[in-house]
Each structure stands twice: as C-alpha cells, then as structure tokens.
Protein backbone atom coordinates (compact mmCIF):
# COMPACT_ATOMS: atom_id res chain seq x y z
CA UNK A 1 -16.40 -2.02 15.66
CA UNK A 2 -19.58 -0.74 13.81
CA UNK A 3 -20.88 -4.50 12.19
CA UNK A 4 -23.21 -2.76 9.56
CA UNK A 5 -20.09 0.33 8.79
CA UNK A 6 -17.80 -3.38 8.49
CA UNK A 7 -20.21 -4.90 6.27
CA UNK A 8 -21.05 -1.99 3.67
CA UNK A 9 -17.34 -0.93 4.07
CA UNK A 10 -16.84 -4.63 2.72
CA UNK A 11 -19.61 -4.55 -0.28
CA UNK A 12 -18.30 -1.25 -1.45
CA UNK A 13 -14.31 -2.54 -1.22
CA UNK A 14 -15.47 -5.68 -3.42
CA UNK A 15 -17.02 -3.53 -5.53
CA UNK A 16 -14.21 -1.74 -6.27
CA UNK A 17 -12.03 -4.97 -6.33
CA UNK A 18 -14.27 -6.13 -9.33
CA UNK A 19 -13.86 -2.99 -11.34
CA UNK A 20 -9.71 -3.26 -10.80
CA UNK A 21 -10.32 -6.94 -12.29
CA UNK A 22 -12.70 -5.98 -14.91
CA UNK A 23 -10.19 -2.90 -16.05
CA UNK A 24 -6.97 -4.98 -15.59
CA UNK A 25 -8.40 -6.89 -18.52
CA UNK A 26 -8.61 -4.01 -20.72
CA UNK A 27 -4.85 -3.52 -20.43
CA UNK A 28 -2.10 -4.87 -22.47
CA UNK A 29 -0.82 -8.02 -21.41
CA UNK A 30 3.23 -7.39 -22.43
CA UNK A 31 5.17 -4.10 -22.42
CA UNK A 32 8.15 -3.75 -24.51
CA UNK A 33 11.96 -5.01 -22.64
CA UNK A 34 9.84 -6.32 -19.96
CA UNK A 35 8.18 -9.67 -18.96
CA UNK A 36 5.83 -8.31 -16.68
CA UNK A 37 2.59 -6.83 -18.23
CA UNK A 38 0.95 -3.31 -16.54
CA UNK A 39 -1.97 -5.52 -16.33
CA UNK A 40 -0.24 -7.61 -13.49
CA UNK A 41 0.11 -4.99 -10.80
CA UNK A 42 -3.96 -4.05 -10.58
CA UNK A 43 -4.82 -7.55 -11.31
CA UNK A 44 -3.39 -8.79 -8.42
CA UNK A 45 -4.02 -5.95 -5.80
CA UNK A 46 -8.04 -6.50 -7.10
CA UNK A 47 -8.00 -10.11 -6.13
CA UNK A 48 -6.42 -9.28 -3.16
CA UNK A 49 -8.61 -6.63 -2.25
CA UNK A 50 -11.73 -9.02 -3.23
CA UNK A 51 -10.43 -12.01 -0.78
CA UNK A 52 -9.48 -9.31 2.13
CA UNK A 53 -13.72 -7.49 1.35
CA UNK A 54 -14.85 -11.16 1.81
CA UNK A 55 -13.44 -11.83 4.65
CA UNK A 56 -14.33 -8.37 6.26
CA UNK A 57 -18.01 -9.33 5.27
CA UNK A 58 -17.44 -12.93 6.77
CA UNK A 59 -16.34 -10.98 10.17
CA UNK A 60 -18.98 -9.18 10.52
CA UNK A 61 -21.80 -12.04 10.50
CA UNK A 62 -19.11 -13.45 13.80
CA UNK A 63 -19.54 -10.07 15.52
CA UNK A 64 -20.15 -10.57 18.86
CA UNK A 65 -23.00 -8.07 20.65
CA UNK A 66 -20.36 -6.00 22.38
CA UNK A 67 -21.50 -2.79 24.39
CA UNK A 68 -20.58 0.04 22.00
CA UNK A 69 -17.20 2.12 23.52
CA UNK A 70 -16.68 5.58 22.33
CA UNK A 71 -13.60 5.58 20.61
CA UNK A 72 -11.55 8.65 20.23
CA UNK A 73 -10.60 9.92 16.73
CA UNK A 74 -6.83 10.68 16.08
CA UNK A 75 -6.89 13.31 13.63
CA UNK A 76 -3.22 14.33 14.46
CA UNK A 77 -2.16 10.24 13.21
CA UNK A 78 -4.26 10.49 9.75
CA UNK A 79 -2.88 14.36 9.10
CA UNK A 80 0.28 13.26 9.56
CA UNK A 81 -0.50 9.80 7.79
CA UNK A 82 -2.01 12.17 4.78
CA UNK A 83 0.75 14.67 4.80
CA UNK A 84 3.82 11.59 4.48
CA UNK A 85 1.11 10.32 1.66
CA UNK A 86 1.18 13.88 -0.61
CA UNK A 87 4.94 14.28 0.19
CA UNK A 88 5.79 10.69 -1.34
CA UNK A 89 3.60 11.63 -4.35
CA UNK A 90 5.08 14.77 -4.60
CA UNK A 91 8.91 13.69 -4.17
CA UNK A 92 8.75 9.92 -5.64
CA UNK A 93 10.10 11.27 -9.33
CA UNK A 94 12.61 13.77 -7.72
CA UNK A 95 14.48 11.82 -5.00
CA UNK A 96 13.31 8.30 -6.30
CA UNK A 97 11.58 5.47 -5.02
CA UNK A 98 13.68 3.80 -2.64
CA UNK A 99 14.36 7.11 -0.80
CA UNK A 100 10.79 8.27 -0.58
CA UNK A 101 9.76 4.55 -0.03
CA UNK A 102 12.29 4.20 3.12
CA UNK A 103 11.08 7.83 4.41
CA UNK A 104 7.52 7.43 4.56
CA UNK A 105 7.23 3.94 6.04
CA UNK A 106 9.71 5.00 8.59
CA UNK A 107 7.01 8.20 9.26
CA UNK A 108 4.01 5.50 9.23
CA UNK A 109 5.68 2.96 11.54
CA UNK A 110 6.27 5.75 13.83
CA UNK A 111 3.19 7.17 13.42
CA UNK A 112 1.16 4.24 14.21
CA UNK A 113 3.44 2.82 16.77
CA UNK A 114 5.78 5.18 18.53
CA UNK A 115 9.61 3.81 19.85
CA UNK A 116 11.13 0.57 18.11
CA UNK A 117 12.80 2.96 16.25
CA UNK A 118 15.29 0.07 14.95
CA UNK A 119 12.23 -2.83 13.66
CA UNK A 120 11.02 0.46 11.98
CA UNK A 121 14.61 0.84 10.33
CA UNK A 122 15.42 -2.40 9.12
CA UNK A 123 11.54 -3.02 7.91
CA UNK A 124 11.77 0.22 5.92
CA UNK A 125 15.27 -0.19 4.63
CA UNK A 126 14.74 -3.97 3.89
CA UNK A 127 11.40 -3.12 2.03
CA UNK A 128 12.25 -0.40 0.26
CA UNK A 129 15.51 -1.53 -1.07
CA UNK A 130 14.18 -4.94 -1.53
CA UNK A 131 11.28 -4.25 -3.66
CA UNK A 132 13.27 -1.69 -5.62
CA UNK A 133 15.90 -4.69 -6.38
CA UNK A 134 13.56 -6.63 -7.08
CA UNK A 135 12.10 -4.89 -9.83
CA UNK A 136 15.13 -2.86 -11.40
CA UNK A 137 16.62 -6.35 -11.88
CA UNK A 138 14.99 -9.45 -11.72
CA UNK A 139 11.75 -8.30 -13.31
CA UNK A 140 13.24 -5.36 -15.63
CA UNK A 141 10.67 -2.79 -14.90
CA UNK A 142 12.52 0.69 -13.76
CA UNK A 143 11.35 2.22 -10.84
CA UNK A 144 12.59 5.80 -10.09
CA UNK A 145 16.44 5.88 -9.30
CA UNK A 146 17.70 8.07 -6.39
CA UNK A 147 20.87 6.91 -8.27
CA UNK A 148 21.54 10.07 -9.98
CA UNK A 149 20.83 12.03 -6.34
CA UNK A 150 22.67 10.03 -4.24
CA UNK A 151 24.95 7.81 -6.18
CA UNK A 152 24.20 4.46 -4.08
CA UNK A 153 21.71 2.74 -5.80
C-alpha cells in the first residue's frame, strides 16, 4: 500500500464524512407514517465513514517501510463491479429491491472471490431479504416490492 495515497485517501473520505453530517442536519427529522427520519440513513453512514477515514489515517502513521511490489490492476473485476452497480440502479424500481439486492451481491461475492457459490447464496439471500423485512415492517419505511413481479414477497 501507497502510505501518502492511504493518508490523503483518508483526509478527503473525512471530508466528505463531515459534509454527510453537516447536510443530515439540514433534513427533516420525522417523515409522515414513519418513525424513522430521512435524516437517519446519511447521518449514520457519515459517522461511520468519519470513524473508518480515522482509522485509515491512524494506519498509515503504523506503515511499515515495505519494498514497493507492483501490483497488477484488475480492470475486468471493477467493469464488472461497475456494470452489476448501473444494472441495480437501473432495475431497483422495476424488479424491486430484494431481487436486485440478492443479484448483485451474488455478482460481487463472485466477483471478488470466485467458488463458495453457497456462503455467497445464503449471505445474499439472508441480506437482502433481511434488510428488506426489516424495513417494510418493523421500521415502516417501503422499500421497492418485487411483490407485484414475483408474488413472494
């Protein structure tokens, strides 16, 4: 690893956490039929992305002085990677979110790993169906139903 890439990599992803705080503030706080503002989600994925660009800068001052290997780029892994990403946008209204959810981790698990094809099924399946139970009916915030496509969910 590049220590001076890590550390600006880690400056600019805390300065982007602080502007997902800082506009998850300017956001209602309530929503009606739910309990769950739309401030919650970007909230909580800037704090997270703030404590994960700490710790990347925190790494980098650990780096050990390692001889610098020359690592081979995978463009086939991040086209694919990029193509699953545009397909869920493109597909998430239309088939739904557990569907599209299920498909493209399945691609990305395969994608970044290939074989254990059946961890990659139940992780997926579990995930996808999971979350989307999760917030259909314990929080009350729809997500996009496959239900009228498939008649399952």
């Amino acid at each position: 690893m590049d220590r001076m890439f890590d550390r600006y990599a880690g400056i600019l992803f805390f300065a982007v956490a602080a502007f997902f705080i800082i506009g998850s503030r300017s956001i209602s706080t309530n929503s009606y039929g739910s309990s769950v503002g739309p401030n919650i989600f970007p909230l909580g994925i800037g704090i997270l992305l703030g404590l994960v660009s700490i710790r990347l800068i925190y790494e980098t001052f650990r780096y050990q002085n390692e001889e610098k290997k020359e690592e081979k780029l995978e463009y086939k892994r991040f086209g694919t990677l990029l193509a699953a990403s545009v397909l869920y946008c493109l597909f998430l209204e239309n088939i739904g979110y557990a569907v599209t959810t299920f498909l493209f981790l399945l691609i990305g698990f395969q994608t970044m790993k290939k074989g254990g094809i059946v961890a990659s099924l139940l992780i997926s399946v579990t995930f996808s169906v999971g979350v989307f139970y999760i917030f259909n009916n314990l929080l009350n915030v729809p997500l996009p139903s496959s239900s009228n496509w498939l008649g399952i969910l």
